[in-house]
PDB file of N, CA and C in Angstrom:
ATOM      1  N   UNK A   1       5.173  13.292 -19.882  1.00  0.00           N
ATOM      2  CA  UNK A   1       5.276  13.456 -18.438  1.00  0.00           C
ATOM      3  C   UNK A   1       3.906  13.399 -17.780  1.00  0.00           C
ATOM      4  N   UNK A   2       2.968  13.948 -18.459  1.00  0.00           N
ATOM      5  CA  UNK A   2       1.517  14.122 -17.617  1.00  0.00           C
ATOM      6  C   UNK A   2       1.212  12.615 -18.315  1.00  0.00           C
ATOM      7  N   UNK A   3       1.217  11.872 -18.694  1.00  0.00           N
ATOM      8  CA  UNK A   3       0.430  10.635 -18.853  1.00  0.00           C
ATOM      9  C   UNK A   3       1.020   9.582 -18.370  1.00  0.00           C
ATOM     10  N   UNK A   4       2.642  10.188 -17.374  1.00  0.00           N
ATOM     11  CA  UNK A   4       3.595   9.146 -16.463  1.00  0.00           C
ATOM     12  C   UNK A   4       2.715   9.323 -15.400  1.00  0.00           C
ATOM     13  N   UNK A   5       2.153  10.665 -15.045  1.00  0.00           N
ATOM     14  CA  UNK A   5       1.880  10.903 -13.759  1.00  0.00           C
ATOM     15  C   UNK A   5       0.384  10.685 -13.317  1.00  0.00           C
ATOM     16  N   UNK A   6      -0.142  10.505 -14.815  1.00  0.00           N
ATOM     17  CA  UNK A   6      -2.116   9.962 -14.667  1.00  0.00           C
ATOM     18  C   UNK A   6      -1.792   8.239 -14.534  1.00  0.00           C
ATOM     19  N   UNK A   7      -0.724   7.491 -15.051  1.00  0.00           N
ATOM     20  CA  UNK A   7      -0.638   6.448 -14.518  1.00  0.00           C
ATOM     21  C   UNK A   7       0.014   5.589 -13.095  1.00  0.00           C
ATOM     22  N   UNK A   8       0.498   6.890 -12.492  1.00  0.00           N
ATOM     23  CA  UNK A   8       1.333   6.811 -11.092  1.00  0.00           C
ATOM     24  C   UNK A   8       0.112   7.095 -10.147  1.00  0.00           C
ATOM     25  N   UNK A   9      -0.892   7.893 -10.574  1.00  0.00           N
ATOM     26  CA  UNK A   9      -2.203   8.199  -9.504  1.00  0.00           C
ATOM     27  C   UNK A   9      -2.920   6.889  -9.739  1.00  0.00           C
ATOM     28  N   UNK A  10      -3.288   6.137 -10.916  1.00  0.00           N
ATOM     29  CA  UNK A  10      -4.517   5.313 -11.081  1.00  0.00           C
ATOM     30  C   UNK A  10      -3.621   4.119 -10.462  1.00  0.00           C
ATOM     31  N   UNK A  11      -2.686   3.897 -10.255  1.00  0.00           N
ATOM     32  CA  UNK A  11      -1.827   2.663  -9.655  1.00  0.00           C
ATOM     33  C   UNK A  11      -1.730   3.178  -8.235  1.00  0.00           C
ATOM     34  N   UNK A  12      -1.519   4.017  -8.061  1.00  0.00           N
ATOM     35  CA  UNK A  12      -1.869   4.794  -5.911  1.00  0.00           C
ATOM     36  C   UNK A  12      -3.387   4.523  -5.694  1.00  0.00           C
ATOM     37  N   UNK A  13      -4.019   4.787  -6.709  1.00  0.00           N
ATOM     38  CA  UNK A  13      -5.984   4.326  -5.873  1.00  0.00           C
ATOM     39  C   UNK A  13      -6.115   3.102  -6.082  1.00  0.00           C
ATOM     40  N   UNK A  14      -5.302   2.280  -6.976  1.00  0.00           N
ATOM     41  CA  UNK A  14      -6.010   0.973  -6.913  1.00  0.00           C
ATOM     42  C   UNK A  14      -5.033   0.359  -5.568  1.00  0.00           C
ATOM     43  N   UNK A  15      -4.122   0.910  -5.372  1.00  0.00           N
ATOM     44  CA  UNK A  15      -3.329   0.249  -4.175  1.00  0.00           C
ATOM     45  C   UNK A  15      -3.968   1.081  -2.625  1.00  0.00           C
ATOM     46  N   UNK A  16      -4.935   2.302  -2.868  1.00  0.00           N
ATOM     47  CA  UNK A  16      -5.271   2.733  -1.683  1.00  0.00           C
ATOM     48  C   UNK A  16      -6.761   1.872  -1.467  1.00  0.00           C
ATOM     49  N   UNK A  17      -7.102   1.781  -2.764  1.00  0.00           N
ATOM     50  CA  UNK A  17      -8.143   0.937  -2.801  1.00  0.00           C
ATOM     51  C   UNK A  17      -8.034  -0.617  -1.724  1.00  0.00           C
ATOM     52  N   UNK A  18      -7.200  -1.139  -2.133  1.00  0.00           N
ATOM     53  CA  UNK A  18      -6.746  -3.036  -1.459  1.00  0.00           C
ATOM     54  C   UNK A  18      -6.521  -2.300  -0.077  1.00  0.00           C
ATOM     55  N   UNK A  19      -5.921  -1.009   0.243  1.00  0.00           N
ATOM     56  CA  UNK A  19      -5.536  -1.270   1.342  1.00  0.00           C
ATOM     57  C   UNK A  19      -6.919  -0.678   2.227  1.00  0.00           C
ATOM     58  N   UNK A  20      -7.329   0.370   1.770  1.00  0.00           N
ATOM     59  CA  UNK A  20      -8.608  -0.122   2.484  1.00  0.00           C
ATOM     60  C   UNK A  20      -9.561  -1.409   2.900  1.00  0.00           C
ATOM     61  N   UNK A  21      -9.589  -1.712   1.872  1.00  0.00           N
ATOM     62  CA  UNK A  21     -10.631  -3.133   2.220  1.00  0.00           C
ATOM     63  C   UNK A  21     -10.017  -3.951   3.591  1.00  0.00           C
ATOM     64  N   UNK A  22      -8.411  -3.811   3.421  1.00  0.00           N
ATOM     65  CA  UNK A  22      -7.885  -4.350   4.343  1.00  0.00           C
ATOM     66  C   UNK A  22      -8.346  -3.681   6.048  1.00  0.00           C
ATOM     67  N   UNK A  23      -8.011  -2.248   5.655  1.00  0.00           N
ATOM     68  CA  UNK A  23      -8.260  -1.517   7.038  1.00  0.00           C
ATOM     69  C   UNK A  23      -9.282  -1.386   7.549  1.00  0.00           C
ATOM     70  N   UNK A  24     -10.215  -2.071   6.726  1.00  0.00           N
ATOM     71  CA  UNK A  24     -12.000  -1.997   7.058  1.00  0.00           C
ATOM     72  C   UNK A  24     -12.210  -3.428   7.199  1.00  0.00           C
ATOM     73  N   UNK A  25     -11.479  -4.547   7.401  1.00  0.00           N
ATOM     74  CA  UNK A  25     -12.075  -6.242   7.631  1.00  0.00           C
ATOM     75  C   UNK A  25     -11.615  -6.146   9.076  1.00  0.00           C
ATOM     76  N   UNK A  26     -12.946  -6.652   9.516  1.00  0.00           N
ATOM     77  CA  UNK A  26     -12.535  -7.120  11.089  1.00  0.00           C
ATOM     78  C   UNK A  26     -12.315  -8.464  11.158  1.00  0.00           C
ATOM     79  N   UNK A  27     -11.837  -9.000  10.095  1.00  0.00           N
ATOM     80  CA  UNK A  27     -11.613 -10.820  10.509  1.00  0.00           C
ATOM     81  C   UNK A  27      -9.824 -10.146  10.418  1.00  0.00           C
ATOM     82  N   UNK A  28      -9.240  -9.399   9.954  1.00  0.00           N
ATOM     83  CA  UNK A  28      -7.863  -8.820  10.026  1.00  0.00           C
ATOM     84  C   UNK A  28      -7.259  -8.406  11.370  1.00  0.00           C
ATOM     85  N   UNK A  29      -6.454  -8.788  12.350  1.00  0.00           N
ATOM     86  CA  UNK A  29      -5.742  -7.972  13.295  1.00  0.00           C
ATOM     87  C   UNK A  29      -6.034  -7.035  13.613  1.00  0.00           C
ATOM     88  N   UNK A  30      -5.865  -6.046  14.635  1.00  0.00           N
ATOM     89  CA  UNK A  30      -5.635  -4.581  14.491  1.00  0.00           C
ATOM     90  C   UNK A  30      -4.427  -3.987  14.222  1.00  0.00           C
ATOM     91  N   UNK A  31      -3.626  -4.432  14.591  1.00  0.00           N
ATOM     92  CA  UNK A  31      -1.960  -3.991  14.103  1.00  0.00           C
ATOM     93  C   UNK A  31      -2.018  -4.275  12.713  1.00  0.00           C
ATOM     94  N   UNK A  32      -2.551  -4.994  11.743  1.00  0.00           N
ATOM     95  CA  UNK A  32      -2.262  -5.258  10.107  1.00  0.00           C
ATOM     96  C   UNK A  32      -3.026  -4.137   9.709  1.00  0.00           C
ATOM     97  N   UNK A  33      -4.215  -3.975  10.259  1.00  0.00           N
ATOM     98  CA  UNK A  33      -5.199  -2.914   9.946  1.00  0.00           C
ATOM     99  C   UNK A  33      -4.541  -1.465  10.131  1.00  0.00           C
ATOM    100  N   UNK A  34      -4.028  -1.352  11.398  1.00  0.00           N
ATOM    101  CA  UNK A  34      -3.295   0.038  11.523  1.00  0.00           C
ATOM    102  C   UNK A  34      -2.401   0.391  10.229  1.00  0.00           C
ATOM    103  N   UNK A  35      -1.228  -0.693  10.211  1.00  0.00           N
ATOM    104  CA  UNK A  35      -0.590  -0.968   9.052  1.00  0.00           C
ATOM    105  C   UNK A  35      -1.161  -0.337   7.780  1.00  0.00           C
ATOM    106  N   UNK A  36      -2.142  -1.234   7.664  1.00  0.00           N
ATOM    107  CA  UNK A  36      -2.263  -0.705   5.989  1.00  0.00           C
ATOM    108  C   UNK A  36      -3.004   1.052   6.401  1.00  0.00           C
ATOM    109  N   UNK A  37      -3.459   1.384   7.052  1.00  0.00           N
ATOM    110  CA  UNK A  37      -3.580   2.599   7.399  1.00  0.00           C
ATOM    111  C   UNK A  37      -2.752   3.500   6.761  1.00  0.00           C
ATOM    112  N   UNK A  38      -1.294   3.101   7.695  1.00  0.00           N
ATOM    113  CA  UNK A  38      -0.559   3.976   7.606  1.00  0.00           C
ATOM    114  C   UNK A  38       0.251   4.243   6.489  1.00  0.00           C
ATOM    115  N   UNK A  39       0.411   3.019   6.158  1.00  0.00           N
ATOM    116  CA  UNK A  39       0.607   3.178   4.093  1.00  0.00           C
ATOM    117  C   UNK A  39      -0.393   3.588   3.299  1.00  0.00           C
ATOM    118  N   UNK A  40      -1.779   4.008   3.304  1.00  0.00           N
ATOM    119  CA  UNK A  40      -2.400   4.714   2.698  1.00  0.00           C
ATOM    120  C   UNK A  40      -2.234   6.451   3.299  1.00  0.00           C
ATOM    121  N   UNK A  41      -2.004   5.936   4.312  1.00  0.00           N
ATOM    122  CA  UNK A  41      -0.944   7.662   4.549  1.00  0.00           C
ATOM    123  C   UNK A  41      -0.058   8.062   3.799  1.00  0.00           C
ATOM    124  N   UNK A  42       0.937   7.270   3.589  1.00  0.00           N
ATOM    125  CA  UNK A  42       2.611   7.210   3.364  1.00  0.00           C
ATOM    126  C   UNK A  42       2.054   7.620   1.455  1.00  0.00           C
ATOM    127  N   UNK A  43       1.545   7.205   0.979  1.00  0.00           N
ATOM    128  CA  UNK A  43       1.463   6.761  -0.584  1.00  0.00           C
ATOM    129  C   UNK A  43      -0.098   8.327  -0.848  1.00  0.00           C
ATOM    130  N   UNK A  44      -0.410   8.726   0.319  1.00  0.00           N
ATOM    131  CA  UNK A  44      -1.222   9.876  -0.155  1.00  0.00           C
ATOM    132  C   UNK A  44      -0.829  11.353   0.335  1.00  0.00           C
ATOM    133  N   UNK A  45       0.616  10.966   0.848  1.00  0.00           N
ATOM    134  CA  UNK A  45       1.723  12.371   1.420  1.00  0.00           C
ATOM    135  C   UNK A  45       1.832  13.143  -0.131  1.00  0.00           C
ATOM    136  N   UNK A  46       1.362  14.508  -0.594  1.00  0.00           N
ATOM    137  CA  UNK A  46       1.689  15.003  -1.359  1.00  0.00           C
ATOM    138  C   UNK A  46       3.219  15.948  -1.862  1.00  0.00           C
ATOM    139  N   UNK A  47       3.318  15.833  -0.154  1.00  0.00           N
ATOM    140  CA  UNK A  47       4.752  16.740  -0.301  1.00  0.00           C
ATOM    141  C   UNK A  47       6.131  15.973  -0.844  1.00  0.00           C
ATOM    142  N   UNK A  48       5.766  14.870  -1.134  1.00  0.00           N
ATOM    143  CA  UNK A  48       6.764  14.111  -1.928  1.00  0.00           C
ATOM    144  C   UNK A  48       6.501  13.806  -2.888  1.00  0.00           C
ATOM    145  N   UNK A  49       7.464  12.921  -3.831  1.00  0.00           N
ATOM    146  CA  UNK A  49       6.994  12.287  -5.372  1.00  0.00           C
ATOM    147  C   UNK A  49       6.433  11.113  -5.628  1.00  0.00           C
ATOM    148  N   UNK A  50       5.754  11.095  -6.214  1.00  0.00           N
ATOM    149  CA  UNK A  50       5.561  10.017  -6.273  1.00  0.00           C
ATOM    150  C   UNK A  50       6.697   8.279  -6.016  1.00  0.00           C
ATOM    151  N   UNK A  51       7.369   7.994  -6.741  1.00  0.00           N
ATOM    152  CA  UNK A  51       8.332   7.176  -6.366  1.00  0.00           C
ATOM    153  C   UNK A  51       8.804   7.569  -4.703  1.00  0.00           C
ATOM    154  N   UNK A  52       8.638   8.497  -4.682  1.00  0.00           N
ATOM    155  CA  UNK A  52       8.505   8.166  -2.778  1.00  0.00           C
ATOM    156  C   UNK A  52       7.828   7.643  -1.636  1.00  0.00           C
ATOM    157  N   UNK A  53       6.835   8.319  -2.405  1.00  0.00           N
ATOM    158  CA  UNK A  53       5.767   7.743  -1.723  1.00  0.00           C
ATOM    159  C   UNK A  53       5.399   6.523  -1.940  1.00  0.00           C
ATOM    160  N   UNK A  54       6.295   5.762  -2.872  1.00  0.00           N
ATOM    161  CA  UNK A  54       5.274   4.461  -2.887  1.00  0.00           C
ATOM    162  C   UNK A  54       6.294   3.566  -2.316  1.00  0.00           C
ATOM    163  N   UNK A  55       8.047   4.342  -2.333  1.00  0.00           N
ATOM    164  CA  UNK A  55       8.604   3.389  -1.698  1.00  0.00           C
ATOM    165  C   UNK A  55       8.754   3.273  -0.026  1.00  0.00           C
ATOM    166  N   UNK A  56       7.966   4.705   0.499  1.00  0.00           N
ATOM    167  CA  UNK A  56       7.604   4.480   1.779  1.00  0.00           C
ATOM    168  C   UNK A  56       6.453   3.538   2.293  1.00  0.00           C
ATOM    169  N   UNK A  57       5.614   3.474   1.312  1.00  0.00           N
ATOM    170  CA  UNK A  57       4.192   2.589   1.493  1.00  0.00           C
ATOM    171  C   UNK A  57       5.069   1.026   1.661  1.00  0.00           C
ATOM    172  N   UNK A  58       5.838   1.134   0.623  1.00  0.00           N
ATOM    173  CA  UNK A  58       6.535  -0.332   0.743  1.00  0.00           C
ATOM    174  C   UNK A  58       7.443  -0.827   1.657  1.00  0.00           C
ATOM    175  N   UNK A  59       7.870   0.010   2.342  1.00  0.00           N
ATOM    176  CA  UNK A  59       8.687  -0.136   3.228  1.00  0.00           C
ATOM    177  C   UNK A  59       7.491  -0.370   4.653  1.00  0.00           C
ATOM    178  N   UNK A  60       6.594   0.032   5.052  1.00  0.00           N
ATOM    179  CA  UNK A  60       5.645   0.073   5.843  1.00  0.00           C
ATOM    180  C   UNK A  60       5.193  -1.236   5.737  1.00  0.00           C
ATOM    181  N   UNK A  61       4.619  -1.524   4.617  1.00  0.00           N
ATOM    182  CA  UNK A  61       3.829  -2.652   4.327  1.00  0.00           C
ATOM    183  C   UNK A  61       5.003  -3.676   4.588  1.00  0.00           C
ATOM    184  N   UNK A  62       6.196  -4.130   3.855  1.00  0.00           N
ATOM    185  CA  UNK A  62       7.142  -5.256   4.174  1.00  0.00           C
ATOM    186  C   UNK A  62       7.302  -5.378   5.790  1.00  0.00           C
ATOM    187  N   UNK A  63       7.048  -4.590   6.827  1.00  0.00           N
ATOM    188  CA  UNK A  63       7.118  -4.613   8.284  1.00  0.00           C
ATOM    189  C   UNK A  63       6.278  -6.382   8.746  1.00  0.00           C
ATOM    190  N   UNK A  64       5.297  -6.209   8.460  1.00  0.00           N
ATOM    191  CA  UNK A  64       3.945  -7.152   8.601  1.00  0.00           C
ATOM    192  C   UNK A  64       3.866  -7.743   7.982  1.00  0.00           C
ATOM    193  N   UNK A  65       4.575  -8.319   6.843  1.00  0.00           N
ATOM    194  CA  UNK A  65       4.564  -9.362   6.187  1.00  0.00           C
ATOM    195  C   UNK A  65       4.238 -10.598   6.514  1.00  0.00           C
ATOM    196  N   UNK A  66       5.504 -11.191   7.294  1.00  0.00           N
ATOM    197  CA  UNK A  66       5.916 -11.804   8.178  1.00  0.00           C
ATOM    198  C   UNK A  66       5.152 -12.249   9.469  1.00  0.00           C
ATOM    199  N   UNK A  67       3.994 -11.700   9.626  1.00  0.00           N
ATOM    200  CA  UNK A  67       3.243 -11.576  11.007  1.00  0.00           C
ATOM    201  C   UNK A  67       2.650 -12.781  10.423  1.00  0.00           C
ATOM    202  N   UNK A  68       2.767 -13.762  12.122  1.00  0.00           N
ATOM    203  CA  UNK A  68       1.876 -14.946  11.672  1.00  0.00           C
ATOM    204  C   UNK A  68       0.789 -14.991  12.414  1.00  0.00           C
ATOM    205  N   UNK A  69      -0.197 -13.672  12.417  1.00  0.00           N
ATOM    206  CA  UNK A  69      -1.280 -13.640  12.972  1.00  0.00           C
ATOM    207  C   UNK A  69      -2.287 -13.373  11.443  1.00  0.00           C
ATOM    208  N   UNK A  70      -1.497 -13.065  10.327  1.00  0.00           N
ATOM    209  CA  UNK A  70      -2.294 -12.039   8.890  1.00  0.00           C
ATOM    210  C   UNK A  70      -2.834 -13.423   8.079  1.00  0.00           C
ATOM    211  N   UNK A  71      -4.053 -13.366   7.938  1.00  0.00           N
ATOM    212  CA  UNK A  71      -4.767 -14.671   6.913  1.00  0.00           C
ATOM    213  C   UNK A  71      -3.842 -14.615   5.488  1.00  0.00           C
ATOM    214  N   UNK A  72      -3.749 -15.699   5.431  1.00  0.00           N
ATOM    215  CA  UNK A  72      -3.051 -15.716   4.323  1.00  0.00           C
ATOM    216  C   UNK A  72      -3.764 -14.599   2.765  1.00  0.00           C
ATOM    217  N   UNK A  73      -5.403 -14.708   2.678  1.00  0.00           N
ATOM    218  CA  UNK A  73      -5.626 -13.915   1.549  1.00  0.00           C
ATOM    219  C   UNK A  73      -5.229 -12.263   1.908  1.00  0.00           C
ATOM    220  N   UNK A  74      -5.223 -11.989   3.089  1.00  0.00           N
ATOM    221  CA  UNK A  74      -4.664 -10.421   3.465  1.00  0.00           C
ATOM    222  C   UNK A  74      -3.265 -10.516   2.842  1.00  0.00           C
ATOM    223  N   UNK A  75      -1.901 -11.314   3.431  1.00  0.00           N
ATOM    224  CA  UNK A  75      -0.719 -11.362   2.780  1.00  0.00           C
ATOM    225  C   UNK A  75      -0.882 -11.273   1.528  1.00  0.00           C
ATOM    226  N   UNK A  76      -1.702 -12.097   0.507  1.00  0.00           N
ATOM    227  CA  UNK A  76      -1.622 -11.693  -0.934  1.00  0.00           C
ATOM    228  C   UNK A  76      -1.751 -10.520  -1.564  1.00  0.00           C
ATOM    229  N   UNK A  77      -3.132 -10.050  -0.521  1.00  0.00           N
ATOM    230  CA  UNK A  77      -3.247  -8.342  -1.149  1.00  0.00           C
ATOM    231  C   UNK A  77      -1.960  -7.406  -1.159  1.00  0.00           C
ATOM    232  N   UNK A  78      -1.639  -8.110   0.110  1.00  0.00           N
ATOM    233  CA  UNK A  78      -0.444  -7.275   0.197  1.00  0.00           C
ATOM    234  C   UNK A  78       0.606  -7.143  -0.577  1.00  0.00           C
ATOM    235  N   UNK A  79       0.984  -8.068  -0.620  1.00  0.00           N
ATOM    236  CA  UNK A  79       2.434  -8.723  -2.036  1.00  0.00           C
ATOM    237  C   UNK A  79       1.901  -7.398  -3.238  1.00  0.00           C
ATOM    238  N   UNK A  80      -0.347  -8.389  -3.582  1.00  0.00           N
ATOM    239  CA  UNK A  80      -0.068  -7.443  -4.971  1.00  0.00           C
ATOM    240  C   UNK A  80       0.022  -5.915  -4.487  1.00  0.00           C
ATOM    241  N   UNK A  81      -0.288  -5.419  -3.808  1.00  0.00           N
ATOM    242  CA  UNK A  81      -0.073  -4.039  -3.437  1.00  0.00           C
ATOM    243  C   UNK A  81       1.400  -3.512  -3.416  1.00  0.00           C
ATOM    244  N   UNK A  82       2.169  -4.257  -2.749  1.00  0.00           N
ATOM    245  CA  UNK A  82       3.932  -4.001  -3.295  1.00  0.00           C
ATOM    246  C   UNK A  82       4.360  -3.807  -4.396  1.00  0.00           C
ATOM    247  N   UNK A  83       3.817  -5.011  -5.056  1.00  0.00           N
ATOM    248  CA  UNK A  83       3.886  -5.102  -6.197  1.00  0.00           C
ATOM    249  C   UNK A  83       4.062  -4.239  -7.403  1.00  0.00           C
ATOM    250  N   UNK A  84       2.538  -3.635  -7.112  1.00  0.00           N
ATOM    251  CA  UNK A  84       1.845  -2.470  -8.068  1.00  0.00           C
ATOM    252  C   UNK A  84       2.675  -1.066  -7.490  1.00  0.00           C
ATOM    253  N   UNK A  85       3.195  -0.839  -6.379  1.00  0.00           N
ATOM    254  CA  UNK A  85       4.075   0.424  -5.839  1.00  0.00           C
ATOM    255  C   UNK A  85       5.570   0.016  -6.461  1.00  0.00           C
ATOM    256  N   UNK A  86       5.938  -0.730  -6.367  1.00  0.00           N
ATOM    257  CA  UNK A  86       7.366  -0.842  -6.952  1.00  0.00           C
ATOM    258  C   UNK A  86       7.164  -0.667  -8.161  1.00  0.00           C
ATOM    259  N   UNK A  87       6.281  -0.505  -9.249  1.00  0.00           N
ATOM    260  CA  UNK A  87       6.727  -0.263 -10.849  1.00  0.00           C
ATOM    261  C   UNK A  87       6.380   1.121 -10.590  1.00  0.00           C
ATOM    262  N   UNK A  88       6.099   2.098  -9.518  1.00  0.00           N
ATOM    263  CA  UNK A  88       6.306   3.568  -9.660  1.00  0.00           C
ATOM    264  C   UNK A  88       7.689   3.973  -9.547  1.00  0.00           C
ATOM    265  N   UNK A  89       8.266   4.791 -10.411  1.00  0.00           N
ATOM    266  CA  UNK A  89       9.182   5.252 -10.363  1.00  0.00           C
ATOM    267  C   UNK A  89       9.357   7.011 -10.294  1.00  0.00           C
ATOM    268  N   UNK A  90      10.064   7.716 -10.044  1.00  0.00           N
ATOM    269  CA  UNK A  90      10.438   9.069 -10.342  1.00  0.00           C
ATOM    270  C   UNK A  90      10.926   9.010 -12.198  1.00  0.00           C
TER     271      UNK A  90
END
């Protein structure tokens, strides 16, 4: 159980990680930027579980996908950032 949950944190920083870089590029939107903001919120809420938190991050993040204002290498981060939250589970 504790070595489910040291690999559910090191997969939340490398995904709080991308989403920073995102929330810190000014060639990015401000609405994509808010965005990933607020999923490094959603995915660093402690009062939930993990698998919650990452399927709220994902649910946040799939919003903006779709925006055809986001450079295409931002969309990729993003995908892998989904990505890496969907193999968290409870």
């Amino acid at each position: 159980m504790a070595e489910k949950s040291k690999e559910h944190a090191r997969r939340i920083e490398a995904v709080v990680g991308v989403l920073k870089e995102i929330g810190q590029s000014h060639i990015i939107p401000r609405n994509i930027r808010r965005t990933a903001d607020s999923a490094i919120e959603a995915v660093r809420d402690r009062a939930v579980s993990p698998g919650i938190r990452a399927a709220n991050a994902v649910s946040i993040l799939e919003g903006i996908l779709n925006d055809p204002n986001m450079p295409s290498f931002a969309r990729v981060k993003i995908w892998n950032a989904i990505s890496e939250l969907e193999t968290i589970r409870d």
